[in-house]
Structures are given as C-alpha cells and as structure tokens.
C-alpha atoms as a PDB file:
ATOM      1  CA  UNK A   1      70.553 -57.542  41.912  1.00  0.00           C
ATOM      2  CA  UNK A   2      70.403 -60.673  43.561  1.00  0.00           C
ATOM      3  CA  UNK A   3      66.854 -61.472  45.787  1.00  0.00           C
ATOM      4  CA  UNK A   4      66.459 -65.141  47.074  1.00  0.00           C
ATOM      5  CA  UNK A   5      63.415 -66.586  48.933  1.00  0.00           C
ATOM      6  CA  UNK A   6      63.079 -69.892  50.041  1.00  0.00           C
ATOM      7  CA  UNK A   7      63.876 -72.098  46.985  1.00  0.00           C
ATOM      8  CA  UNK A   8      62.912 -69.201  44.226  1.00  0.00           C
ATOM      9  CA  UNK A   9      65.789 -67.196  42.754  1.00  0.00           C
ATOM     10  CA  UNK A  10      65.237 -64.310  41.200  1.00  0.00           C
ATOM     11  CA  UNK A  11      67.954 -62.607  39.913  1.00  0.00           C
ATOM     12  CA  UNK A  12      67.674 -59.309  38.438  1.00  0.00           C
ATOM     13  CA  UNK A  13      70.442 -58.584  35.805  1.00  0.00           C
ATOM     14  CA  UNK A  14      70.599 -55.382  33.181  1.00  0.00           C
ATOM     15  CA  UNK A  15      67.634 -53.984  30.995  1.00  0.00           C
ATOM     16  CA  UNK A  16      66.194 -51.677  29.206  1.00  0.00           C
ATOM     17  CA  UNK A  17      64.240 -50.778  25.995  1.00  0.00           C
ATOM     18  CA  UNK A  18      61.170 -50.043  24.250  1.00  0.00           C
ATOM     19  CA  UNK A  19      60.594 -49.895  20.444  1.00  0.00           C
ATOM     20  CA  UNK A  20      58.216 -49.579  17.228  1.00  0.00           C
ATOM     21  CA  UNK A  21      58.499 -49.282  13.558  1.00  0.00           C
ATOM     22  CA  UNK A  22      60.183 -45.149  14.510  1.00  0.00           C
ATOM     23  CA  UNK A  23      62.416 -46.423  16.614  1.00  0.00           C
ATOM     24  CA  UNK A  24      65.004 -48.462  14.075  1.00  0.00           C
ATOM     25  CA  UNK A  25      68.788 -47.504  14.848  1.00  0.00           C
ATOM     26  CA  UNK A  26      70.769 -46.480  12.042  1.00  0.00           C
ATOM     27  CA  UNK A  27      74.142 -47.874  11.567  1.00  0.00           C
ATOM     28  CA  UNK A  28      75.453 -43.973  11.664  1.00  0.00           C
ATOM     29  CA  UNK A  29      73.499 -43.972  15.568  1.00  0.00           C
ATOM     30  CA  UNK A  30      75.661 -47.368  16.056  1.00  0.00           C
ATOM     31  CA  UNK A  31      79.102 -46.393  14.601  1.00  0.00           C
ATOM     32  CA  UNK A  32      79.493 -43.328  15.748  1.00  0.00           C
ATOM     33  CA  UNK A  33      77.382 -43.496  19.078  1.00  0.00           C
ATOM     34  CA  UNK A  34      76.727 -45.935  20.976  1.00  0.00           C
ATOM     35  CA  UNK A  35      73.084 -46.722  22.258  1.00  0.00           C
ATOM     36  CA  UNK A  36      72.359 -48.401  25.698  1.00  0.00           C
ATOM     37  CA  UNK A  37      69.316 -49.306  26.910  1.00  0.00           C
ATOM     38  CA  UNK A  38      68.652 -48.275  30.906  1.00  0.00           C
ATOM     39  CA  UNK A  39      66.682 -48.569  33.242  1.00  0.00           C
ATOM     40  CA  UNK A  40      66.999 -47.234  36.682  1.00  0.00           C
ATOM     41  CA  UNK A  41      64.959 -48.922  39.449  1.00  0.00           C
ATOM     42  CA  UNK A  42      64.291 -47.750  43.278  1.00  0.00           C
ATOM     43  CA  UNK A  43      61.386 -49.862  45.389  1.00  0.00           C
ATOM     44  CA  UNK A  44      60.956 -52.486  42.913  1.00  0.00           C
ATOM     45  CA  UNK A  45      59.828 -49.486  40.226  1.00  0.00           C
ATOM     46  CA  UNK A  46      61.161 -47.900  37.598  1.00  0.00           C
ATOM     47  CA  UNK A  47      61.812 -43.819  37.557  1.00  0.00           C
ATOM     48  CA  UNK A  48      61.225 -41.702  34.690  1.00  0.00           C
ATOM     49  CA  UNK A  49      63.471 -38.967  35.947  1.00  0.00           C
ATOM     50  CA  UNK A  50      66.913 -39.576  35.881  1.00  0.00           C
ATOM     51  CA  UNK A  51      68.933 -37.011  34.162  1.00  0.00           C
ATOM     52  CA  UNK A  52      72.048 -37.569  32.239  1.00  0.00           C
ATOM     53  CA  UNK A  53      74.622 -35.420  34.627  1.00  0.00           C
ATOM     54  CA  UNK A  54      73.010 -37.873  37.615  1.00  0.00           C
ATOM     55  CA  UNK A  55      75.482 -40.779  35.567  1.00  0.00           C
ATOM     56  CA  UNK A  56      78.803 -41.750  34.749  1.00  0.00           C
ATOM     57  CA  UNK A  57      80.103 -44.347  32.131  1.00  0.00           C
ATOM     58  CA  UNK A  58      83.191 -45.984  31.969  1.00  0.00           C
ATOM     59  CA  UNK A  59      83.937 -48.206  28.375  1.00  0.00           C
ATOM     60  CA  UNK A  60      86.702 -50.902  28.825  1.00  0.00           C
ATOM     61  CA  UNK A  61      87.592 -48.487  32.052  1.00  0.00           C
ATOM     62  CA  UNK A  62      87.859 -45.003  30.321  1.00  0.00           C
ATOM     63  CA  UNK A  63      85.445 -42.220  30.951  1.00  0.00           C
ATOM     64  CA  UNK A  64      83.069 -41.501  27.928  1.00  0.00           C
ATOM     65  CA  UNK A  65      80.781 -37.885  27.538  1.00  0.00           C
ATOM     66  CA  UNK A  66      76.937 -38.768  27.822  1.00  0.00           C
ATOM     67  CA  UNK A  67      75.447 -37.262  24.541  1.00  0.00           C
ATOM     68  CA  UNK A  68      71.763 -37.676  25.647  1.00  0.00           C
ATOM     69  CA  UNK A  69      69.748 -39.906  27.814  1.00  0.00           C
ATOM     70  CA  UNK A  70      65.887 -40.260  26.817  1.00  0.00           C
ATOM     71  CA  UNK A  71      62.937 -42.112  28.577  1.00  0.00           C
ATOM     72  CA  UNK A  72      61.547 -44.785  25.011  1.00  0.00           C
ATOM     73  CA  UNK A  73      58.383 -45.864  25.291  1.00  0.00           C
ATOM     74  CA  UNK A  74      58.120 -46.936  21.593  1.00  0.00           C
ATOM     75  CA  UNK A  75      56.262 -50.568  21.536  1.00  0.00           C
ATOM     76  CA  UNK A  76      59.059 -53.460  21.387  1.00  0.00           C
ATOM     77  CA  UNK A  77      59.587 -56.259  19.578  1.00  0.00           C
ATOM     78  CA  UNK A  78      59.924 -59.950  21.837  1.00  0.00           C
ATOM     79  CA  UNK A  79      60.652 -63.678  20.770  1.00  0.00           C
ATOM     80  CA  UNK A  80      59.478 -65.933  23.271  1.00  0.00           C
ATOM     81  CA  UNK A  81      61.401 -69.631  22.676  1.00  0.00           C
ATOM     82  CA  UNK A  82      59.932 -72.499  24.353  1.00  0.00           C
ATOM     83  CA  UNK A  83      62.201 -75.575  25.022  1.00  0.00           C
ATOM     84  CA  UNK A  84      60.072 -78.615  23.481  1.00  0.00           C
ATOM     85  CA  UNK A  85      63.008 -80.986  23.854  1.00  0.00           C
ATOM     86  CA  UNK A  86      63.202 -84.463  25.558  1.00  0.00           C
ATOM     87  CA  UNK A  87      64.035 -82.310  28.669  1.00  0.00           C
ATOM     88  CA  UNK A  88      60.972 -81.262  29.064  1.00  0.00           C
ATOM     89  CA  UNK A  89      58.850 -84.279  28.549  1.00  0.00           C
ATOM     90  CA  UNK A  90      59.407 -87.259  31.605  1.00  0.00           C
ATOM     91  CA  UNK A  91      58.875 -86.489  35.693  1.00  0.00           C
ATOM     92  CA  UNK A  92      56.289 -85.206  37.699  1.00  0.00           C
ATOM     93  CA  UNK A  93      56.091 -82.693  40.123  1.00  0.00           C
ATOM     94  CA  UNK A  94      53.290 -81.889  42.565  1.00  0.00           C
ATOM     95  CA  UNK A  95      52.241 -79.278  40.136  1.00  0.00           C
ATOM     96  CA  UNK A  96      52.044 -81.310  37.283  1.00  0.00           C
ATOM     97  CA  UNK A  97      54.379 -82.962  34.558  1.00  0.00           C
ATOM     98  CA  UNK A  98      57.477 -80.785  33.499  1.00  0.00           C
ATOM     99  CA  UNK A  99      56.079 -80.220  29.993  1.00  0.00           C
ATOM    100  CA  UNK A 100      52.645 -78.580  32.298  1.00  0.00           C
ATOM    101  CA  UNK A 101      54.788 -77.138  34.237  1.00  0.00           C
ATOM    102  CA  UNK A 102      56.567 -75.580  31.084  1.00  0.00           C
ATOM    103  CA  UNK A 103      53.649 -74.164  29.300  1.00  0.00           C
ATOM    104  CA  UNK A 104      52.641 -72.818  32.691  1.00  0.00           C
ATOM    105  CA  UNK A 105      55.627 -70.905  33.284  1.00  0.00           C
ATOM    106  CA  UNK A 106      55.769 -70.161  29.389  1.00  0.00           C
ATOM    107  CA  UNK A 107      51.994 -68.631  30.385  1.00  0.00           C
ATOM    108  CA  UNK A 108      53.523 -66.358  33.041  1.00  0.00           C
ATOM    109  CA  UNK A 109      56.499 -65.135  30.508  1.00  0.00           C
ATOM    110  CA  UNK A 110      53.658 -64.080  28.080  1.00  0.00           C
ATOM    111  CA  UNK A 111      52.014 -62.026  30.633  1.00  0.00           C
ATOM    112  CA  UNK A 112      54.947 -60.009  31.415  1.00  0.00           C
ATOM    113  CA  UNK A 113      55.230 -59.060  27.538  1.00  0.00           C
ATOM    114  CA  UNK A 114      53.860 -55.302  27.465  1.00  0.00           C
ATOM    115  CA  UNK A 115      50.017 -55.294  25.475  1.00  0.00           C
ATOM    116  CA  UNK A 116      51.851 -53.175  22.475  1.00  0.00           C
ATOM    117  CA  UNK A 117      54.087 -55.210  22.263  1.00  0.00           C
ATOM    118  CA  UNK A 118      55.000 -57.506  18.424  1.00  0.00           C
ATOM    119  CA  UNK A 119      55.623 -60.873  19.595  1.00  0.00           C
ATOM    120  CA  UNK A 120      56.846 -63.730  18.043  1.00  0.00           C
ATOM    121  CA  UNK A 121      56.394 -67.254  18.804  1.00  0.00           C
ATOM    122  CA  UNK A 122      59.884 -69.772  19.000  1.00  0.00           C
ATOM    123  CA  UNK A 123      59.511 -73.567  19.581  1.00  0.00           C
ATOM    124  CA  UNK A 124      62.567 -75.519  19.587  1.00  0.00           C
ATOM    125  CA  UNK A 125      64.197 -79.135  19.947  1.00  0.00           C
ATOM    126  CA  UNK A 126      66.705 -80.522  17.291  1.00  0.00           C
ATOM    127  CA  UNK A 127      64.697 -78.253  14.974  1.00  0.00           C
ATOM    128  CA  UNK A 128      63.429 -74.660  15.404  1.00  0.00           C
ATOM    129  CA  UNK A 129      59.921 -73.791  14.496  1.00  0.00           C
ATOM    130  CA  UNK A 130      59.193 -70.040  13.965  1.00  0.00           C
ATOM    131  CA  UNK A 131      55.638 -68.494  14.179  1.00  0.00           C
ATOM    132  CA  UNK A 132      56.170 -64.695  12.950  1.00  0.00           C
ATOM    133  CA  UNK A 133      54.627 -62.170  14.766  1.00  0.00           C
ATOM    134  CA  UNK A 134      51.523 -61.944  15.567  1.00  0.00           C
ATOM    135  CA  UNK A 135      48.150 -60.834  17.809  1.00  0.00           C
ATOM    136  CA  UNK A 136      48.627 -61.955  21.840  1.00  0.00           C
ATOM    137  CA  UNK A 137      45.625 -63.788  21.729  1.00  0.00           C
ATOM    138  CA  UNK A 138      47.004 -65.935  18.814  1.00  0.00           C
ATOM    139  CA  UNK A 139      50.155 -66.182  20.682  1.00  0.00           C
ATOM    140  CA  UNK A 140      48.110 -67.610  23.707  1.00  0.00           C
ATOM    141  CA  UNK A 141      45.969 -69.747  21.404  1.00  0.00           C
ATOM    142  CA  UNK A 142      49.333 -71.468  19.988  1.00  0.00           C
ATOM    143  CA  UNK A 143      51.164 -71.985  23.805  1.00  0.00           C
ATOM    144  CA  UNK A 144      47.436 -73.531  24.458  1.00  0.00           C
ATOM    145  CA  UNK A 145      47.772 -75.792  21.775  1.00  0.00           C
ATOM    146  CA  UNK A 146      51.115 -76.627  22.960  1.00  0.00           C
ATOM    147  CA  UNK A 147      49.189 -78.972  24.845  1.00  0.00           C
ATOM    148  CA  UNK A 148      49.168 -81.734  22.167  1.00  0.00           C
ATOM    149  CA  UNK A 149      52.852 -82.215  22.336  1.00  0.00           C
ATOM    150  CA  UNK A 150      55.067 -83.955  24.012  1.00  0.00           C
ATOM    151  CA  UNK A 151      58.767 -83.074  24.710  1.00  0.00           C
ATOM    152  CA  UNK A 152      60.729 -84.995  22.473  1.00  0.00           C
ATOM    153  CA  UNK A 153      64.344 -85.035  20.616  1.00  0.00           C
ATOM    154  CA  UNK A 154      67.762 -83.039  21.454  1.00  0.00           C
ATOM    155  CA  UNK A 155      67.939 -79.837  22.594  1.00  0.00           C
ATOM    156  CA  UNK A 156      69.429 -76.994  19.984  1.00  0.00           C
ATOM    157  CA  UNK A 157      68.570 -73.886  21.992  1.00  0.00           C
ATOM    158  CA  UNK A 158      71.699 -71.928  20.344  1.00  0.00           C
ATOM    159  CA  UNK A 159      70.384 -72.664  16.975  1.00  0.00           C
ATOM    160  CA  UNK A 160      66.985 -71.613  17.747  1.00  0.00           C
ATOM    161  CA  UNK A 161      68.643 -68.306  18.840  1.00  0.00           C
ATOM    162  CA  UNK A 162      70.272 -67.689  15.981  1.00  0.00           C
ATOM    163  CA  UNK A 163      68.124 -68.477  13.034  1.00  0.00           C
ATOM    164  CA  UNK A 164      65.811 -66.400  14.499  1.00  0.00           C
ATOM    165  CA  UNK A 165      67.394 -63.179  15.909  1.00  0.00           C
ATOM    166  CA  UNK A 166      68.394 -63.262  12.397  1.00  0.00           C
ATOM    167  CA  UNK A 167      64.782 -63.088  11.180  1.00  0.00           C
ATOM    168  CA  UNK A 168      64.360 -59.328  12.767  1.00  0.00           C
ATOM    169  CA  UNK A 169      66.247 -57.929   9.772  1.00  0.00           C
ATOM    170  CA  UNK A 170      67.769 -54.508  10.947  1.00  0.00           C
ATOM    171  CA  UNK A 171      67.943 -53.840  14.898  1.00  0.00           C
ATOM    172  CA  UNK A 172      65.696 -51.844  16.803  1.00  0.00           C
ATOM    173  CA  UNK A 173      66.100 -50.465  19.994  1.00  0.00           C
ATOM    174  CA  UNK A 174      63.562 -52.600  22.682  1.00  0.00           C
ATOM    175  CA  UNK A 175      64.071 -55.559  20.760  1.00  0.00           C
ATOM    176  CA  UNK A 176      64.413 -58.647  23.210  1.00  0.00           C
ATOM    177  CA  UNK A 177      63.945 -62.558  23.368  1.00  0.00           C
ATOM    178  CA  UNK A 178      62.595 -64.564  25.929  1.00  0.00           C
ATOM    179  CA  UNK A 179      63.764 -68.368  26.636  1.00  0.00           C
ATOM    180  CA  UNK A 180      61.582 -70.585  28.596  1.00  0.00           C
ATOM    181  CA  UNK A 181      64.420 -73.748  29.210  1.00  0.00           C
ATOM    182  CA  UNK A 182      66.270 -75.080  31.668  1.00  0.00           C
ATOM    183  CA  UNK A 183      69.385 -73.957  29.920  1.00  0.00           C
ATOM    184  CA  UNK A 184      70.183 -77.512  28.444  1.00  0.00           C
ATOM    185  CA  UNK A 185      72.067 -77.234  24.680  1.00  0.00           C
ATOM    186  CA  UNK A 186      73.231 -81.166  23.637  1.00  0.00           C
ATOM    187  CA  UNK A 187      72.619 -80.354  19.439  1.00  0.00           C
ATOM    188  CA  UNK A 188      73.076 -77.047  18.502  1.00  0.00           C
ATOM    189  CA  UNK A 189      75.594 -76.247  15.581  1.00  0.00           C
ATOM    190  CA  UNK A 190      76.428 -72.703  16.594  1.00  0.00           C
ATOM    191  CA  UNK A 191      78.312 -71.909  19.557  1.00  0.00           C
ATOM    192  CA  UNK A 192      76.862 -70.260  22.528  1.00  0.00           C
ATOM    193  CA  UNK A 193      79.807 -67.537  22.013  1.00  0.00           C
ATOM    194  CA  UNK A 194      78.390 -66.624  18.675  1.00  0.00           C
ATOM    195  CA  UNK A 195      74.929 -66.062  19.985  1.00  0.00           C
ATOM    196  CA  UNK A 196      76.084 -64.401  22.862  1.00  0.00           C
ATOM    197  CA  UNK A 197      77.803 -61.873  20.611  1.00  0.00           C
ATOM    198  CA  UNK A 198      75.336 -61.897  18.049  1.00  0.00           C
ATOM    199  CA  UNK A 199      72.858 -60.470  20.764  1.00  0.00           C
ATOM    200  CA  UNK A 200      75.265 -58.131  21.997  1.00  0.00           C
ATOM    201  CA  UNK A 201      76.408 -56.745  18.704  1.00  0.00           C
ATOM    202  CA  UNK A 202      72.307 -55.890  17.640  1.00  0.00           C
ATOM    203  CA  UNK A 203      71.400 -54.760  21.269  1.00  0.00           C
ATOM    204  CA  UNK A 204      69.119 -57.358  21.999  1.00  0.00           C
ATOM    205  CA  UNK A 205      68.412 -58.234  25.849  1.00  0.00           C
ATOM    206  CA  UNK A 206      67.945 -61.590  26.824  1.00  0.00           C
ATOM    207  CA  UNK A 207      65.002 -62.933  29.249  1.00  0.00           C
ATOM    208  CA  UNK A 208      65.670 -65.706  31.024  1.00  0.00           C
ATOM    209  CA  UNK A 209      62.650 -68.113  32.278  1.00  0.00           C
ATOM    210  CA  UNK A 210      65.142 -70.967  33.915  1.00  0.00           C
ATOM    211  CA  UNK A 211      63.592 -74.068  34.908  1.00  0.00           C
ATOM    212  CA  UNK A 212      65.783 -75.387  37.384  1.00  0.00           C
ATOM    213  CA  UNK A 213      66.717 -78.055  39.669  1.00  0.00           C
ATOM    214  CA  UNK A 214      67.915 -76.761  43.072  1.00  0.00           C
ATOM    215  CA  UNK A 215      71.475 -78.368  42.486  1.00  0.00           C
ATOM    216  CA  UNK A 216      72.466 -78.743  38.841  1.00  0.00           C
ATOM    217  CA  UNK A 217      72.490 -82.983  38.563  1.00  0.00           C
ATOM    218  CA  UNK A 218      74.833 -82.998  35.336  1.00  0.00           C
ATOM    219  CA  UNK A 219      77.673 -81.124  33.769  1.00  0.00           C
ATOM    220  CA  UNK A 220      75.271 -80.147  30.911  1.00  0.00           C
ATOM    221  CA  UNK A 221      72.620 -78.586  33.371  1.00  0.00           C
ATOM    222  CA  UNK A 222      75.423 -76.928  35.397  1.00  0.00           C
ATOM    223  CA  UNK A 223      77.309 -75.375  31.954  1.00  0.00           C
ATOM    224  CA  UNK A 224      73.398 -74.195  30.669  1.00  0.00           C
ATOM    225  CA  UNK A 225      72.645 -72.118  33.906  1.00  0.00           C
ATOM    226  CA  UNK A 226      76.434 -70.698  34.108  1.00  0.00           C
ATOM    227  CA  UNK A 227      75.703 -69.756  30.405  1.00  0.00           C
ATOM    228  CA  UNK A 228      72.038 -67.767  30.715  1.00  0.00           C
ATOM    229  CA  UNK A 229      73.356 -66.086  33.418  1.00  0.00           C
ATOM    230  CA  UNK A 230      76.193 -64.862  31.665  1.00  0.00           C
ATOM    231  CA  UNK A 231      73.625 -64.054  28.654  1.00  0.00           C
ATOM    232  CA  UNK A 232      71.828 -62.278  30.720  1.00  0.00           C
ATOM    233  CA  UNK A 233      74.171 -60.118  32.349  1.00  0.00           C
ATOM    234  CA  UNK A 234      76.483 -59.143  29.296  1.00  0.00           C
ATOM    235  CA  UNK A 235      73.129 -57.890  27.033  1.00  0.00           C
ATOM    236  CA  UNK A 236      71.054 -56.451  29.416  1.00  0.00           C
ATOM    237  CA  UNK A 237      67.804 -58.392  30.671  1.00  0.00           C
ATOM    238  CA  UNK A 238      66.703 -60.395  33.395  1.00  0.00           C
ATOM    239  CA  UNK A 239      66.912 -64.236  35.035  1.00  0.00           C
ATOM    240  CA  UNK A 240      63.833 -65.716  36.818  1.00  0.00           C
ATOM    241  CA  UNK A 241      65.155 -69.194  38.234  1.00  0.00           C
ATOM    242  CA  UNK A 242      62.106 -71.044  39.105  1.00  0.00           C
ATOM    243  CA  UNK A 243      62.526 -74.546  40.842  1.00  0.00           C
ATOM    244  CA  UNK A 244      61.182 -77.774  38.900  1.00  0.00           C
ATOM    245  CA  UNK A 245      59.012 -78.808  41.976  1.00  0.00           C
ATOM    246  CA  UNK A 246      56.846 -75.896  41.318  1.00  0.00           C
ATOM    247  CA  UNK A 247      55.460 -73.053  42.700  1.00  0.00           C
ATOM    248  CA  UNK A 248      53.814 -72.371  46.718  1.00  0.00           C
ATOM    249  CA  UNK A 249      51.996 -69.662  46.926  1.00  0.00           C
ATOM    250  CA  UNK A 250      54.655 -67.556  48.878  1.00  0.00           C
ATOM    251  CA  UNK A 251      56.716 -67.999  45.243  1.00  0.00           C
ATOM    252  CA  UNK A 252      53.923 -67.115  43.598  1.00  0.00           C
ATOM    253  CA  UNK A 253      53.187 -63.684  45.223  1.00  0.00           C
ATOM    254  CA  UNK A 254      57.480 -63.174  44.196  1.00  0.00           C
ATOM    255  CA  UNK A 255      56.236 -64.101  40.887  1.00  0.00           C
ATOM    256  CA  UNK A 256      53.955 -61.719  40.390  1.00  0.00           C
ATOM    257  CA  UNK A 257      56.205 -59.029  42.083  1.00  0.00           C
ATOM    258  CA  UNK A 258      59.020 -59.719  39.640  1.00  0.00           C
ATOM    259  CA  UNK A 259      56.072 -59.788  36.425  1.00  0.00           C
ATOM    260  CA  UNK A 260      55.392 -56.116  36.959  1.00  0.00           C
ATOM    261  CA  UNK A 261      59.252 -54.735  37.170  1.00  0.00           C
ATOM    262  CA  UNK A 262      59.934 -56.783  33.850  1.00  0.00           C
ATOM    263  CA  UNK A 263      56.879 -55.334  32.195  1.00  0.00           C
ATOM    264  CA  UNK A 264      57.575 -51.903  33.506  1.00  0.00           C
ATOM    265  CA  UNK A 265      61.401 -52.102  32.350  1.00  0.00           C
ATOM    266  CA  UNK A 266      59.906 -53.495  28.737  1.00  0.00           C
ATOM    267  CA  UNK A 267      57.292 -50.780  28.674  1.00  0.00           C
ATOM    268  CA  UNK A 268      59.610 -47.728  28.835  1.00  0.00           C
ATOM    269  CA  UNK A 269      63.287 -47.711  29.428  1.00  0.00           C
ATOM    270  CA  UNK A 270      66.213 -44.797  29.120  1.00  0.00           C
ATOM    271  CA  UNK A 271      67.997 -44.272  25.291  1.00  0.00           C
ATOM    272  CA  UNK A 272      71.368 -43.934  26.796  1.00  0.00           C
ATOM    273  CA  UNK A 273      73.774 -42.311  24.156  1.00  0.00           C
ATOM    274  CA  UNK A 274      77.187 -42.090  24.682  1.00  0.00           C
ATOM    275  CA  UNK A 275      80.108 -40.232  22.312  1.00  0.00           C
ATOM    276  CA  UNK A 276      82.459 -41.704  21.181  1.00  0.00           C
ATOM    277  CA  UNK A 277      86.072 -41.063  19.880  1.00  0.00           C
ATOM    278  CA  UNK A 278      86.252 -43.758  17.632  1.00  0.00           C
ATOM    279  CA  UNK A 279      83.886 -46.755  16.754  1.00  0.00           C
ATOM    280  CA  UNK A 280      84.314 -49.521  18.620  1.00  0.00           C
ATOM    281  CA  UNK A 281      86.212 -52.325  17.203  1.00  0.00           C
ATOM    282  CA  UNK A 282      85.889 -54.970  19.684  1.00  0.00           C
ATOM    283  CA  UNK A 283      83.560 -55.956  22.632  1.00  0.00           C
ATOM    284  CA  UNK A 284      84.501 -54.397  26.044  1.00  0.00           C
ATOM    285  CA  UNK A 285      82.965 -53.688  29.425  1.00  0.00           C
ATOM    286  CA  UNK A 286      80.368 -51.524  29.746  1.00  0.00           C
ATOM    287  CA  UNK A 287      80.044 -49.801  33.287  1.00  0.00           C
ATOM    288  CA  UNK A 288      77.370 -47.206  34.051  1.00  0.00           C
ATOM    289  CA  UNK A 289      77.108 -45.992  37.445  1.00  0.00           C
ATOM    290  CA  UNK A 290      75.534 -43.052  39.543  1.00  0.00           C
ATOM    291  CA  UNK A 291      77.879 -40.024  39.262  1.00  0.00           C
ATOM    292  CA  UNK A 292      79.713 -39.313  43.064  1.00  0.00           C
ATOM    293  CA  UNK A 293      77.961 -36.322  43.995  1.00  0.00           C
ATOM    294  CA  UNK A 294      74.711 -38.077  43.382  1.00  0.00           C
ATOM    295  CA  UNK A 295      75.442 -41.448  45.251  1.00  0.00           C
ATOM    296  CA  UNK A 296      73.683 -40.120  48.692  1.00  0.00           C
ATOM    297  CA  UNK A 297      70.723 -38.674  47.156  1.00  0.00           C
ATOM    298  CA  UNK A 298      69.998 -41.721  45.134  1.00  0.00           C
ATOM    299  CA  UNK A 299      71.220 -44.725  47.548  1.00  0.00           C
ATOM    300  CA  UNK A 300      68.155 -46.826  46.467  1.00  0.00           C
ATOM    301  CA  UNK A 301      68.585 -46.747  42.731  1.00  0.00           C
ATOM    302  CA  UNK A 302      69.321 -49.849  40.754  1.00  0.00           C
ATOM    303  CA  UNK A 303      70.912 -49.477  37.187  1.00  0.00           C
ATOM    304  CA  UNK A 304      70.272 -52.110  35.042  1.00  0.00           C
ATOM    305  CA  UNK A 305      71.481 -52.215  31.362  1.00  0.00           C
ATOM    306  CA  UNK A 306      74.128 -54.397  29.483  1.00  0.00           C
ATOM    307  CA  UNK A 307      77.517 -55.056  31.154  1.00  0.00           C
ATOM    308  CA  UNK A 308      79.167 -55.354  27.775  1.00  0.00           C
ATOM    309  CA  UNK A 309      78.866 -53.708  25.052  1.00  0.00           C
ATOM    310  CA  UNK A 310      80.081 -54.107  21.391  1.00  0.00           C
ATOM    311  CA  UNK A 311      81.029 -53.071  17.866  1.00  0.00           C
ATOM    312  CA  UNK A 312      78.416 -52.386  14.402  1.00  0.00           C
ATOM    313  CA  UNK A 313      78.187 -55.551  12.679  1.00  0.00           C
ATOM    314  CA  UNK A 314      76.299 -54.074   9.806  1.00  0.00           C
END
C-alpha cells in the first residue's frame, strides 16, 4: 500500500503482532508450523473478523492448509533505535536542526508504541548504546535528554540491529523494532543481508521512521532507502518517509492518520498458522491473499504481513 501526498510518503508495507510473557513461540510452533503475523485493514482500520476459509496462502508458489488464524492482543515487545550519527547533526530546516528534527520524529515513533507495550531504548553511531526495557515515561525522559547530544561519528545502523535483536533471547510473537534514520550505514561490521535474515528468521517486523531527502543526493542515501524498504516489506511492518524540510500541517494531519493504523496493527494482529509438510529449510516467498470466492465481498481489505518467510534458527 502505497499513499503519497504532496512531499510525504507513506508507504504501508506488511504487519502484524501482539505479544507478552504467554505468548513465547516454541521452536516445535516454528518447525513444524509456521506462524505469521496479519493484519487485515479496510478504511484505514483494522478488522477483527476475518476467518481463516476467507484466505489463501501460497509458500515459494505452492498452496499450504491454514491450521488456525487467531486475533493476539498479548502486549508486544518494541526497540526503538535512534540514529545519533554525524548524519544527523549539521543543516537546518525551517523546523529546526536535523538532530531537532530527529528527536521530534523519534517523539512521534514513541507515540505510536501501544501503552502495554515493553520498550526498549537503541541509540546508535559507530557504537550502539542499549537502554533495556523499561517504563514509557522513562523512555520519554531519555529521548528528552537526547537533547544534550550532538550527532557525531559513523553510522553502524546494521550493528545496532544485530547486537540487539540478539538481546531478546527467545522470539515472541509481536516482537518488533523501530529505526528512526535516514537509512545511512558507512561502519557497520555485519551485513545488511544478515540482519535482514536475522529478523526474518525470529519473526520480527521492522518499523521504518525514514528521514529523507526528496531525491537521494549520494549512492549511500540511495542504497539505505532501497534497503529499509526491502526490510520492511520481506518481515512485515511499515515505512513512514518523512521529508528533511519538515512537516506542514497538511503532513501532519497524514501523520497522525498513519499513528493510529500502526498502533492499531501493534495492538492486536491475526496468529496466522499454516501446516506444513516439512520444515522449511530455506527462505522463500510468502504470499497470503483473499481466497476467490471472497474477493467481491471484501474489495476494500488490505493484507499486510511478511512477504518472506523463513526457516527455525534455534
């Protein structure tokens, strides 16, 4: 789902989850079924009565049986990264500086995180620095205090990533990170192919917060947006591309439209488990879709969940 207006991009791509401590997957659920998050959206909301014979899902282009599909509302576990690079730190913008500009938008991210939500706080340049999970308020208090710094140093967003999707020990379903960057990677260690498939192998959906010029002005910035779009698509989240020049108050109102679908989509989304013949043993494309006889009836429904899907790697 693709909306554009004026110079804001939103682009809605997959979703779906919701967890707590009862909602941990067990590598049996993984290995021998596998579980998609979905959520289906008509009028910019999300419906809480889809049935499973109202799908179809196609793995690597083969039919598979639906063994159950259940609304989760289950509190979830988020990561919000902040960029705190060099990238961040020079220009101004009628707004503000980019770093104000930054903590703004990281602001906004916040606020779409659902109130039961565990969140964890990710700030990153050549070095990641991890606050564990903790309160909202104390969350707020910390992007506040964010304040103090400046942007400076390289930018190792895949590293970041990966250190600390590692942190979350065993997977649970709803489990999601949030990047507030402009896509930028000039230091990281580990690939972005490894953290893409690190995400997709533990079912964790990536939200995308992309600070953006309107035209990409170097190779880097035009490889970073290609790559959380991608991200985006193949686990199952959503892209906000928000122009560096800041916000009118027409993007604004968009803003605020798109805050409530990604909090409703985070609040509650469909367990989709499929049966499988044998376990997966390599990543392939996932394809859910409205089953034919239901197409008419439900013209207006949007299906959002992970376009790829992939083997236990535990």
């Amino acid at each position: 789902m693709v909306q554009s207006v004026l110079t804001l991009l939103f682009v809605l791509v997959l979703s779906a989850y919701g967890v707590g401590q009862a909602s941990s997957i067990s590598e049996n659920d993984y290995c021998e079924s596998a579980i998609v998050p979905l959520s289906a959206i008509s009028g910019r909301k999300v419906m809480r009565d889809l049935q499973s014979d109202e799908l179809a899902v196609k793995i690597g282009g083969r039919p598979v049986p639906i063994k159950s599909l259940t609304f989760d509302e289950h509190p979830q576990r988020v990561i919000l990264f902040v960029d705190t690079s060099g990238s961040m730190a020079t220009d101004s913008y009628p707004s503000g500086s980019r770093w104000s500009f930054a903590q703004r938008i990281t602001t906004f991210a916040l606020d779409t995180i659902p109130q039961n939500a565990s969140i964890a706080l990710v700030t990153f340049n050549e070095k990641t620095q991890l606050i564990g999970f903790t309160g909202r308020k104390q969350i707020a208090a910390d992007i506040t205090a964010l304040s103090d710094k400046q942007g400076k140093g390289r930018t190792a967003l895949y590293d970041a990533i990966h250190e600390s999707v590692a942190s979350l020990g065993a997977p649970r379903f709803g489990d999601a990170v949030y990047l507030v960057t402009d896509g930028g990677d000039n230091h990281s260690h580990v690939q972005f192919g490894r953290v893409r498939d690190e995400l997709i192998a533990n079912r964790v959906r990536a939200f995308v917060f992309l600070i953006r010029d309107t035209v990409p002005q170097s190779e880097e910035e035009f490889a970073g947006v290609t790559r959380m779009e991608d991200l985006t698509v193949r686990t199952g989240g959503y892209l906000v591309s928000i122009p560096r020049f800041g916000l009118g108050d027409k993007e604004q109102a968009l803003l605020q439209q798109v805050k409530s679908l990604i909090t409703d989509q985070l609040q509650g989304a469909y367990r989709l488990q499929l049966g499988l013949s044998t376990p997966l043993v390599n990543r392939q494309s996932l394809k859910v879709s409205l089953a034919r006889d239901q197409k008419q009836k439900l013209k207006s429904v949007y299906l959002n969940y992970p376009r790829t899907i992939g083997p236990c790697s535990f």
